[in-house]
Protein backbone atom coordinates (compact mmCIF):
# COMPACT_ATOMS: atom_id res chain seq x y z
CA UNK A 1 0.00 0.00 0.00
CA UNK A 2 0.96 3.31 -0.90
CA UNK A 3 1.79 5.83 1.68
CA UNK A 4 0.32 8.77 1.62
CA UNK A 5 1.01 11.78 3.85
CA UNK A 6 -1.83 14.34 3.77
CA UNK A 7 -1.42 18.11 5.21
CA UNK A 8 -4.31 20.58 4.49
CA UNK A 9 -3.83 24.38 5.32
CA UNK A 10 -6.80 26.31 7.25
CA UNK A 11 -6.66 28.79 4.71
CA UNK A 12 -9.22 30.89 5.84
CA UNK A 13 -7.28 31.47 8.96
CA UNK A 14 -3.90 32.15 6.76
CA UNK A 15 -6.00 34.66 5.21
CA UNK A 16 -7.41 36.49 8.10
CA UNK A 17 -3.56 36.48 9.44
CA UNK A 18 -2.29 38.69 5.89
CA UNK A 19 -5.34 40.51 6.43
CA UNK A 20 -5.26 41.22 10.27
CA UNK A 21 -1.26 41.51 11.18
CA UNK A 22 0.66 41.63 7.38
CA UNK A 23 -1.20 43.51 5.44
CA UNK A 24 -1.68 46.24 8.09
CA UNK A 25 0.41 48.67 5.20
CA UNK A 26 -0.82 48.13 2.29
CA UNK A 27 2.00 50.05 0.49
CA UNK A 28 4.96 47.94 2.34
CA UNK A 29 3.36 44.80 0.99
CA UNK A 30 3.48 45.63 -2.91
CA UNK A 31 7.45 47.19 -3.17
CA UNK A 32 8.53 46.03 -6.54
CA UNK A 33 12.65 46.30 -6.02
CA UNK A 34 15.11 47.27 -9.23
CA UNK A 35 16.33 43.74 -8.51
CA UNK A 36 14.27 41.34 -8.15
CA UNK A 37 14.41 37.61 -7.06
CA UNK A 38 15.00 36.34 -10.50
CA UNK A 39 17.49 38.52 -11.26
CA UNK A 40 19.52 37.44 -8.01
CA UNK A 41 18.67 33.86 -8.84
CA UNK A 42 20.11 34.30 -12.52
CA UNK A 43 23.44 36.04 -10.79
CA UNK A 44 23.86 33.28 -8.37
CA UNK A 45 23.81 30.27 -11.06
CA UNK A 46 26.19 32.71 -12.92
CA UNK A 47 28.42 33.08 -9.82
CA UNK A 48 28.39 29.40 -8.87
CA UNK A 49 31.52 27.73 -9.22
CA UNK A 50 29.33 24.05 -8.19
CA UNK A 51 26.80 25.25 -10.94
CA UNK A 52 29.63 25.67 -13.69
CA UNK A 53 31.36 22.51 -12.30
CA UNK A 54 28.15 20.04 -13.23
CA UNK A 55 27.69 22.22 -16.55
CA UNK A 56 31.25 21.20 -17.60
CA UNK A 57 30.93 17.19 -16.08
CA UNK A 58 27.97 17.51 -18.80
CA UNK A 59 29.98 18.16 -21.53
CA UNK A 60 32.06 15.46 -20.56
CA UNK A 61 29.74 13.05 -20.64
CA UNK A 62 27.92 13.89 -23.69
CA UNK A 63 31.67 13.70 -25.01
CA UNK A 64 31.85 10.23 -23.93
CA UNK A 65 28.64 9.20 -25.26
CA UNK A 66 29.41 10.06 -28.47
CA UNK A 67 32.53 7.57 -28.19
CA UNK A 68 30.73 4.81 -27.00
CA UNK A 69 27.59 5.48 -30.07
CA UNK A 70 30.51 5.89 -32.92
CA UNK A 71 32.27 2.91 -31.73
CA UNK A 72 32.45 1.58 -35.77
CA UNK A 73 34.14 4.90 -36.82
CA UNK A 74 37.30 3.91 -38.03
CA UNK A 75 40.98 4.85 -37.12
CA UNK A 76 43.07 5.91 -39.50
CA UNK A 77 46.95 6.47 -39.10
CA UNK A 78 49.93 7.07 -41.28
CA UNK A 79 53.15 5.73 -41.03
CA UNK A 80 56.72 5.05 -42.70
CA UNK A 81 59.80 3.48 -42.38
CA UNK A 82 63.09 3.93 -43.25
CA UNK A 83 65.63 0.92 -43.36
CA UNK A 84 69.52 0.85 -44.08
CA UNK A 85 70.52 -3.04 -44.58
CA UNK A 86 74.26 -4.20 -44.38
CA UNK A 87 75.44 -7.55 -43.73
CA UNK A 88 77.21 -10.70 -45.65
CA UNK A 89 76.89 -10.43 -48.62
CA UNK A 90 76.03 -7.37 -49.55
CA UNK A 91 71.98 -6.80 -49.57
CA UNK A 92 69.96 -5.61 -52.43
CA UNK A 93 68.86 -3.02 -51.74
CA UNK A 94 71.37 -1.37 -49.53
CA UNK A 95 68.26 0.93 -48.29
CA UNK A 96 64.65 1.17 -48.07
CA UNK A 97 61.63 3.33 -47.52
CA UNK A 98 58.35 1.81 -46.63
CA UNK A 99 54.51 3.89 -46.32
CA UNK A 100 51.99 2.26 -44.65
CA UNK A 101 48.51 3.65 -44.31
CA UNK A 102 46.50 1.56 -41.86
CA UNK A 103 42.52 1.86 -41.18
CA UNK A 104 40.79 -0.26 -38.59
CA UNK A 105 37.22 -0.15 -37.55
CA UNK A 106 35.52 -2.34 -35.03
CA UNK A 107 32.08 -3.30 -36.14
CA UNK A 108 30.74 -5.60 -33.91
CA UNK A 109 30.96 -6.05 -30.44
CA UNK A 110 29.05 -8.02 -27.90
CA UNK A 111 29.52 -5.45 -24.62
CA UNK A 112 28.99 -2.61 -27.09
CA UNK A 113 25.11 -2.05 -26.20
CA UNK A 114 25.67 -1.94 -22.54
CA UNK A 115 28.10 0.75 -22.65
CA UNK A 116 26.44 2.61 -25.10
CA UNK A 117 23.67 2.58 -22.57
CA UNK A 118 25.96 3.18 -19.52
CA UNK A 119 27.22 6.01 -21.04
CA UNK A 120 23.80 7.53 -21.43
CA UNK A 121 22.25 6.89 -17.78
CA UNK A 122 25.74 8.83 -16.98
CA UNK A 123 24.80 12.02 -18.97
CA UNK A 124 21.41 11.62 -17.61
CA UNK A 125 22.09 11.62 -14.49
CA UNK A 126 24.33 14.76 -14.80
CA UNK A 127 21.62 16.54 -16.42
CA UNK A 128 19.00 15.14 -13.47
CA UNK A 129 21.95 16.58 -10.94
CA UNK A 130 22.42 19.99 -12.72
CA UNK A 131 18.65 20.48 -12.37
CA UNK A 132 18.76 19.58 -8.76
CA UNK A 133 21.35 21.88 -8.17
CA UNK A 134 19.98 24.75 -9.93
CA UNK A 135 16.76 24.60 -7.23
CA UNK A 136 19.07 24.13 -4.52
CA UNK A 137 20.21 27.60 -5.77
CA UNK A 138 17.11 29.11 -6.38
CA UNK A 139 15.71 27.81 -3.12
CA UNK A 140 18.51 29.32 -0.78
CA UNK A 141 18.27 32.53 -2.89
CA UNK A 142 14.43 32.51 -1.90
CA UNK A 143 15.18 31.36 1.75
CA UNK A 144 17.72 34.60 2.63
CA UNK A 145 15.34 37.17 0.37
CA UNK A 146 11.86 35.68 2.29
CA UNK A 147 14.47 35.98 5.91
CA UNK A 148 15.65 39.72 4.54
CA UNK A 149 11.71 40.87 3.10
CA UNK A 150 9.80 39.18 6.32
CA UNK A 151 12.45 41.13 8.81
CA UNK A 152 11.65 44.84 6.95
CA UNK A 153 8.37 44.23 7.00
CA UNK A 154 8.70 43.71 10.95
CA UNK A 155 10.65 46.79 10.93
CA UNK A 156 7.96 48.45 9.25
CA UNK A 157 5.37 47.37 11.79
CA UNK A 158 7.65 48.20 14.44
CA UNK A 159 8.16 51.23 13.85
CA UNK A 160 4.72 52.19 13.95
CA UNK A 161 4.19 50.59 17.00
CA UNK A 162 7.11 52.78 18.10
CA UNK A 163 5.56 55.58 17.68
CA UNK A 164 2.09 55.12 19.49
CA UNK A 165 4.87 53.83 22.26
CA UNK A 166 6.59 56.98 22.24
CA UNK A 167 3.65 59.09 22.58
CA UNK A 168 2.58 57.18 25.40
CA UNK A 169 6.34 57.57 26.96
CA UNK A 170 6.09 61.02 27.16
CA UNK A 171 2.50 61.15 28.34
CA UNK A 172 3.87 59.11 31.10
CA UNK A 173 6.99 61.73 31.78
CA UNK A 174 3.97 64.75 32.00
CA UNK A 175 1.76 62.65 34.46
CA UNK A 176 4.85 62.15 36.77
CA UNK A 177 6.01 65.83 36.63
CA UNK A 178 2.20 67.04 37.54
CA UNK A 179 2.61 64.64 40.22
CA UNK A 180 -0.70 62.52 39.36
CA UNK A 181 1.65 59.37 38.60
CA UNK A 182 4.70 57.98 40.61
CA UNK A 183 8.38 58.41 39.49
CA UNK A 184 8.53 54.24 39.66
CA UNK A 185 5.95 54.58 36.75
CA UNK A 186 7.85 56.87 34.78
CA UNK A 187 11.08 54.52 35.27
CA UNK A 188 9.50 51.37 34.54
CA UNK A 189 7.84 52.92 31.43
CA UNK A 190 11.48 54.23 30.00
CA UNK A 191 12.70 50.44 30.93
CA UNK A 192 10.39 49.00 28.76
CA UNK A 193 10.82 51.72 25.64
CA UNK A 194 14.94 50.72 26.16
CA UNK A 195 13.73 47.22 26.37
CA UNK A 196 11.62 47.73 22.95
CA UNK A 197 14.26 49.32 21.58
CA UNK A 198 16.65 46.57 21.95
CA UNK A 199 14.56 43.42 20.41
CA UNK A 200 13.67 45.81 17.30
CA UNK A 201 17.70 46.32 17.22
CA UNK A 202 18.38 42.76 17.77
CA UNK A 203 16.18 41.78 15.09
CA UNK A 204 16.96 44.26 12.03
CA UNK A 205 20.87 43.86 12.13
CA UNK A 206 19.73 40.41 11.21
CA UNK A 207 19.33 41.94 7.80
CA UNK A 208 23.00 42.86 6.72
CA UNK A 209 24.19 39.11 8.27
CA UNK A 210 21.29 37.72 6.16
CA UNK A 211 23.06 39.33 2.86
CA UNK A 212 26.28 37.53 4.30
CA UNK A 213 25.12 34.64 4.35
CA UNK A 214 23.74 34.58 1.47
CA UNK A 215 27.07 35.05 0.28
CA UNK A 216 28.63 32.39 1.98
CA UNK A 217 26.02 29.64 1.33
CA UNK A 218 26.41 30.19 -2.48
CA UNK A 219 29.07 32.59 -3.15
CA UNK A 220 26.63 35.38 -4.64
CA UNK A 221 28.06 38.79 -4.08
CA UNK A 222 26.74 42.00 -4.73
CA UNK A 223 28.03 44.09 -7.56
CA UNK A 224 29.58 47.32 -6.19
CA UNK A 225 27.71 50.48 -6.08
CA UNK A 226 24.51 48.63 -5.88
CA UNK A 227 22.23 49.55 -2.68
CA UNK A 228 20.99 46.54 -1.05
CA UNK A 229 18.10 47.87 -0.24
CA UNK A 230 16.94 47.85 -3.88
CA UNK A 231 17.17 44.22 -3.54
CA UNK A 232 14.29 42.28 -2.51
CA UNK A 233 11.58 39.87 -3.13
CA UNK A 234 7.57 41.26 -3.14
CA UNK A 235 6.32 41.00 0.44
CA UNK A 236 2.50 40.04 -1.58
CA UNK A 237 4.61 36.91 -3.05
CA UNK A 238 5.58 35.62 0.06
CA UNK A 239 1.87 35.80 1.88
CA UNK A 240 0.73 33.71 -1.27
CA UNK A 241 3.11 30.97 -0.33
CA UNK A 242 1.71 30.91 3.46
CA UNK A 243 -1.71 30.91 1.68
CA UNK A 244 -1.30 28.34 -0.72
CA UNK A 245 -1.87 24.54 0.87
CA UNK A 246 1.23 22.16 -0.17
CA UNK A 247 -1.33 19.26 -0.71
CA UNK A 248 -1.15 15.37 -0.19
CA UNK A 249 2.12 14.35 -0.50
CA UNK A 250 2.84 10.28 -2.07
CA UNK A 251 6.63 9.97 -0.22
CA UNK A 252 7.27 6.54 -2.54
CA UNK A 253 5.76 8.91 -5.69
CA UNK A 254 8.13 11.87 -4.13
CA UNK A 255 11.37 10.01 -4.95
CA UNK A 256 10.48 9.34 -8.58
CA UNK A 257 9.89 12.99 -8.54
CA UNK A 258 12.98 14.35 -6.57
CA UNK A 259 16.05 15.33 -9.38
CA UNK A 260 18.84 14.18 -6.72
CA UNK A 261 17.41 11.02 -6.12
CA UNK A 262 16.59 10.27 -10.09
CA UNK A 263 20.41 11.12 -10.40
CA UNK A 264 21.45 8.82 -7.82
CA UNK A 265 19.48 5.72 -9.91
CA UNK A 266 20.42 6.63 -12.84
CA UNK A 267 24.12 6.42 -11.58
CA UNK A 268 23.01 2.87 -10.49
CA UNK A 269 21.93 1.84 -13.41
CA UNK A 270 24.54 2.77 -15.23
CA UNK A 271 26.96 1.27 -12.68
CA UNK A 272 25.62 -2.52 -13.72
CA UNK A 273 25.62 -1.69 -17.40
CA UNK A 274 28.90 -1.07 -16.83
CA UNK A 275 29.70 -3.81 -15.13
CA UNK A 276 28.15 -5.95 -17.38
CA UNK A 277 29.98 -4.81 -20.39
CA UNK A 278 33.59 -5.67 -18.93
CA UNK A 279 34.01 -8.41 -20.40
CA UNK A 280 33.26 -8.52 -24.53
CA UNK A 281 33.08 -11.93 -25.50
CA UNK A 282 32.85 -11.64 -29.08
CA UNK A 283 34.47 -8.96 -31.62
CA UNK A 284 34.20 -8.46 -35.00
CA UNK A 285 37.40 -6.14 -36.64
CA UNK A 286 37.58 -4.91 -40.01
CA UNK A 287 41.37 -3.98 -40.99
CA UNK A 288 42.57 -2.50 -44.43
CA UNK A 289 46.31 -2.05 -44.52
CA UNK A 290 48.16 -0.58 -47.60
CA UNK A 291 51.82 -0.19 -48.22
CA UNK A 292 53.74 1.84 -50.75
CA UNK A 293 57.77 1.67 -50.99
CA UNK A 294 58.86 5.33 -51.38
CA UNK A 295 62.15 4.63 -52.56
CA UNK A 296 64.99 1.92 -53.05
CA UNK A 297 66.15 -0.66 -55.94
CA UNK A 298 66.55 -4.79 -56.59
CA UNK A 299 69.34 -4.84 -59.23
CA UNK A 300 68.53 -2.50 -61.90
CA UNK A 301 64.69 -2.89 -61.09
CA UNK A 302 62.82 0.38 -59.37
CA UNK A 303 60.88 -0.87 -55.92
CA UNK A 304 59.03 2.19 -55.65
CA UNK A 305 54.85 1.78 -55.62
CA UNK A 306 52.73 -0.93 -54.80
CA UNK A 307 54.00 -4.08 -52.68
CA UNK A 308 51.91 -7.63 -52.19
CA UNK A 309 51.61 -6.73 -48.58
CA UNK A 310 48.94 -4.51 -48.96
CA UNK A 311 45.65 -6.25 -47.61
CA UNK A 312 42.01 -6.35 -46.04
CA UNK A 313 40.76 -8.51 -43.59
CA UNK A 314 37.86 -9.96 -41.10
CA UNK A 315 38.86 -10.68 -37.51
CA UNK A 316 36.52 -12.41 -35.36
CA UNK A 317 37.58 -13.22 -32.07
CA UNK A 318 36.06 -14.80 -28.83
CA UNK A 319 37.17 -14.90 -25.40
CA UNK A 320 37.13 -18.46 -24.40
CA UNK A 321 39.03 -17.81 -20.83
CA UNK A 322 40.23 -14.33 -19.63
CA UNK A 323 40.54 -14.57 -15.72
CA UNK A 324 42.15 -10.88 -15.64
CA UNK A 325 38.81 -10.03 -17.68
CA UNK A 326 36.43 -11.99 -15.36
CA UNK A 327 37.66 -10.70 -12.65
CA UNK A 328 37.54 -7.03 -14.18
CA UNK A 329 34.21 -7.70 -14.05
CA UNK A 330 33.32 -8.99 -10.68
CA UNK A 331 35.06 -6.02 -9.19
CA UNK A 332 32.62 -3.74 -11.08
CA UNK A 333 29.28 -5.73 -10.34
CA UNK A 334 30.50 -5.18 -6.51
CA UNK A 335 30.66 -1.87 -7.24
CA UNK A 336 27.90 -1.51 -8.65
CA UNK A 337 25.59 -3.64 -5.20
CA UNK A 338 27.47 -0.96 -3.02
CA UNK A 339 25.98 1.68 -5.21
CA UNK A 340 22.66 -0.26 -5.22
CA UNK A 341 22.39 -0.75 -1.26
CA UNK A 342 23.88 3.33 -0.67
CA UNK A 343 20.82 4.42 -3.02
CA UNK A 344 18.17 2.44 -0.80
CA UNK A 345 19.83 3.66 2.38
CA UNK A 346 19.32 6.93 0.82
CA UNK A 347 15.90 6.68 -0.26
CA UNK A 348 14.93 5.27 3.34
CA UNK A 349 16.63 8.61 4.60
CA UNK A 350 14.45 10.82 2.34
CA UNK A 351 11.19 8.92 3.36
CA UNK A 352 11.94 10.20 6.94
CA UNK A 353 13.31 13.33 6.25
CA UNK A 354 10.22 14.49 4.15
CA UNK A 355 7.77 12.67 7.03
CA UNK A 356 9.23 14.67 9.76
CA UNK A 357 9.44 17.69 7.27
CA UNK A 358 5.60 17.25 7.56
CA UNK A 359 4.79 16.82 10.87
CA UNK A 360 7.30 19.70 11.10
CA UNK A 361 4.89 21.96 8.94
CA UNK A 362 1.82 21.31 10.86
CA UNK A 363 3.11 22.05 14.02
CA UNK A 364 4.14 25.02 13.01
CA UNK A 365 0.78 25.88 11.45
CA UNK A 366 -0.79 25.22 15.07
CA UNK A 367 1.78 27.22 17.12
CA UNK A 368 1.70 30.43 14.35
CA UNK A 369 -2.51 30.21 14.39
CA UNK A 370 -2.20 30.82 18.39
CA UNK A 371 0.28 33.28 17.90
CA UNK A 372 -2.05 34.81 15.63
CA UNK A 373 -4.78 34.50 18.55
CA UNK A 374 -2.11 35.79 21.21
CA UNK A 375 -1.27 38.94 18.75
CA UNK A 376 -5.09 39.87 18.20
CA UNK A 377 -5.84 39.62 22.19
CA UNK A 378 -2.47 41.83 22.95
CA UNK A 379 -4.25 44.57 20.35
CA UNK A 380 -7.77 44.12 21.52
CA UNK A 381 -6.05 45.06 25.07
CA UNK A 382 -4.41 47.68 23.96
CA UNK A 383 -7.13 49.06 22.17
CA UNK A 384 -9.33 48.90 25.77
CA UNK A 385 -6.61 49.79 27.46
CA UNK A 386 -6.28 53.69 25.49
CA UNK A 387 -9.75 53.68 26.54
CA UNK A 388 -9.86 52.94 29.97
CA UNK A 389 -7.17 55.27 30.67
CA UNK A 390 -9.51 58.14 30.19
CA UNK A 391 -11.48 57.69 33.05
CA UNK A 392 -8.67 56.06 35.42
CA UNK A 393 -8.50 52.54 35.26
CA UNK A 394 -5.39 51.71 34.28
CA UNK A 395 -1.96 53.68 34.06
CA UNK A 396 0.48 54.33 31.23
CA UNK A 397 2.85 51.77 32.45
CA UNK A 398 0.11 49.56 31.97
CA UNK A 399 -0.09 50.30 27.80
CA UNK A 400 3.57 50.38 27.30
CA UNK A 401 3.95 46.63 29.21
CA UNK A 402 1.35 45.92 26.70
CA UNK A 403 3.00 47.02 23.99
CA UNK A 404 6.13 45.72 24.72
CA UNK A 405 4.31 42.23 25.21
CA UNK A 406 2.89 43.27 21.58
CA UNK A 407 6.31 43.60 20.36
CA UNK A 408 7.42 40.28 21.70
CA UNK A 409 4.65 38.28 20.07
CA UNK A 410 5.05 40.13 16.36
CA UNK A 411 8.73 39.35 16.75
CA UNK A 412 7.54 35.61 17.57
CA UNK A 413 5.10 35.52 14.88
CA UNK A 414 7.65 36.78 12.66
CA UNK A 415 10.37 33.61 13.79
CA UNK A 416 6.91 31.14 13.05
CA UNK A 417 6.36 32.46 9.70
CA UNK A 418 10.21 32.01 8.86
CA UNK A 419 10.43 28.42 10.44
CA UNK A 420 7.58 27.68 8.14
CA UNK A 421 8.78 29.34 4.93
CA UNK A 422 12.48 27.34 5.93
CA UNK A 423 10.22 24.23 5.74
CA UNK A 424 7.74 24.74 2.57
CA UNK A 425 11.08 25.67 0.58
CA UNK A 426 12.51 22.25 2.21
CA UNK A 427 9.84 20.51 0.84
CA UNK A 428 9.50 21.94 -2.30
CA UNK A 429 13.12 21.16 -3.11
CA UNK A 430 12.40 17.84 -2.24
CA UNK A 431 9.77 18.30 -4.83
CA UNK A 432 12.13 19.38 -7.06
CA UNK A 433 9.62 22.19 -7.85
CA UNK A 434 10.11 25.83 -8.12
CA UNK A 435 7.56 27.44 -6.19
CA UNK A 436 6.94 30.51 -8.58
């Protein structure tokens, strides 16, 4: 029986969280930056040395199928020799010059298919990797922008926040200096603004080490004179992905699906074609060898031209008994088990890597929904708490705690959301899907 893995989003509730919390400035959500995420995505798999690595093992390959398809293409070669004879008695002629222009061309043999096919699997399997690696790229690209986008946008709420906090502050400072609130009051309100301060510094500078690395995962760097806050990913773009459910998910189907993993077979594969072709048992050679004497005499008679040595022939040959051969070939067929039993070890690995990947993902989903629940009581407080103030119920202190607390929660929201995103783009690369 298949197994089958199924994870459903509450979208309606993702949706009331862009509404409620993100989308709280409309403006900050739709930025459209000079450079975009494609544009650092096409820069990275320009600046990656890995990328151009697998691009060039491709060529290779393809260079080596071609050898293996025009097996029968025939070699050709040129040679000559010169001779000076001496010796009792004297020999006729004292010197002589020999051409020979040799063409072989094998056109049968019995391990030929195999390699032919080993040869492909290869270049398939670099072309499989190449792909894998290029949404490896474009998903750590996506992972730093989403970390760099998600962290302005805090800033942007923050700083909002900041300001009703600030008004508040000083309200607080005028209240203690007309002596209708204590000095603790005032102190304890200042505490918290420093406090406030802090996380929203704490969190921010994350920015410039998110740029790093960025850098230092894939080796993209930033062309000079180039401001890097014109780089950036649409803040609308992101919310989609939150919003969008990443459906059942087949983990058997999912391996057939991931590029790394069809790499890994088809290296496999080819490892037992090659094996298999070690040892040709049966080859068919055509030969055509012509000589031509370029100089030299018998007597009084010219040598030069045509010999009878010139000739074509047929060779068939079969290998009756070849231990070095057989032998060749066992070492190869272990090979290629070891390769066999490292691929299922690997697929067993993926199976529970993408199953805890899941459970991952819906935990997540349950912790950010009460965080979204925590946020919209901390502003429904607030929001009674501006009120109550007016007629004495509660103190300034009192708001700015809350707000603080406010602070706290976006910030943990915030961490949520990027957990999450780290684990959708997990899963899509096991996908091998890009996500836009």
């Amino acid at each position: 029986m298949k197994k089958i893995i199924q994870s459903s989003l509450m979208c309606g509730t993702l949706m009331m969280t862009s509404m409620t919390f993100a989308q709280s400035n409309d403006s900050a959500l739709n930025i459209n930056y000079e450079i975009s995420f494609s544009e650092v995505f096409q820069d990275a798999l320009s600046q990656s040395n890995e990328y151009k690595a697998l691009r060039q093992e491709i060529l290779s390959s393809d260079d080596l199928v071609k050898v293996e398809r025009r097996y029968f293409y025939p070699s050709l070669t040129l040679g000559s020799e010169f001779k000076m004879l001496y010796g009792k008695p004297d020999p006729t002629p004292d010197s002589l010059g020999e051409l020979k222009l040799s063409l072989k061309a094998k056109i049968y043999g019995s391990g030929v298919s195999e390699r032919i096919d080993a040869a492909e699997e290869f270049l398939d399997s670099g072309h499989l990797k190449l792909r894998q690696a290029e949404l490896d790229i474009y998903y750590v690209v996506l992972k730093f922008l989403t970390k760099i986008e998600r962290t302005r946008h805090y800033k942007i709420q923050a700083d909002k926040l900041r300001i009703e906090f600030e008004s508040y502050y000083h309200k607080q400072l005028n209240a203690t200096k007309e002596g209708v609130s204590s000095q603790s009051n005032a102190m304890e309100v200042e505490l918290n603004k420093v406090r406030f301060d802090e996380a929203v510094f704490g969190v921010v500078s994350n920015i410039d080490k998110y740029f790093k690395q960025l850098k230092e995962e894939i080796g993209y760097k930033i062309s000079d004179g180039v401001d890097k806050n014109n780089i950036g990913i649409n803040y609308r773009e992101l919310l989609a992905i939150l919003d969008r459910p990443i459906g059942d998910i087949n983990v058997n189907d999912l391996i057939y699906l991931n590029k790394g993993m069809m790499s890994e077979l088809k290296i496999v594969e080819a490892s037992k074609l090659n094996a298999q072709s070690q040892r040709e048992r049966l080859t068919v050679t055509l030969s055509n060898e012509y000589y031509n004497t370029l100089y030299g005499k018998d007597n009084d008679n010219d040598l030069r031209g045509n010999t009878d040595k010139s000739f074509v022939s047929i060779k068939i040959e079969y290998d009756i008994f070849n231990e070095q051969a057989a032998l060749n070939k066992s070492s190869n067929m272990h090979v290629y088990l070891a390769e066999k039993d490292r691929y299922f070890k690997n697929t067993e690995q993926f199976k529970a890597r993408i199953e805890a990947l899941i459970l991952k993902y819906e935990t997540l989903l349950q912790q950010r929904n009460a965080t979204i629940k925590q946020l919209s009581l901390n502003r429904d407080l607030i929001e009674n708490q501006k009120r109550e103030i007016l007629i004495d119920k509660i103190t300034y202190l009192d708001i700015a705690e809350s707000m603080s607390a406010f602070n706290k929660a976006q910030i943990g929201l915030m961490n949520l959301e990027l957990n999450l995103f780290d684990v959708i783009y997990q899963i899509m690369t096991m996908k091998s899907e890009p996500i836009f």
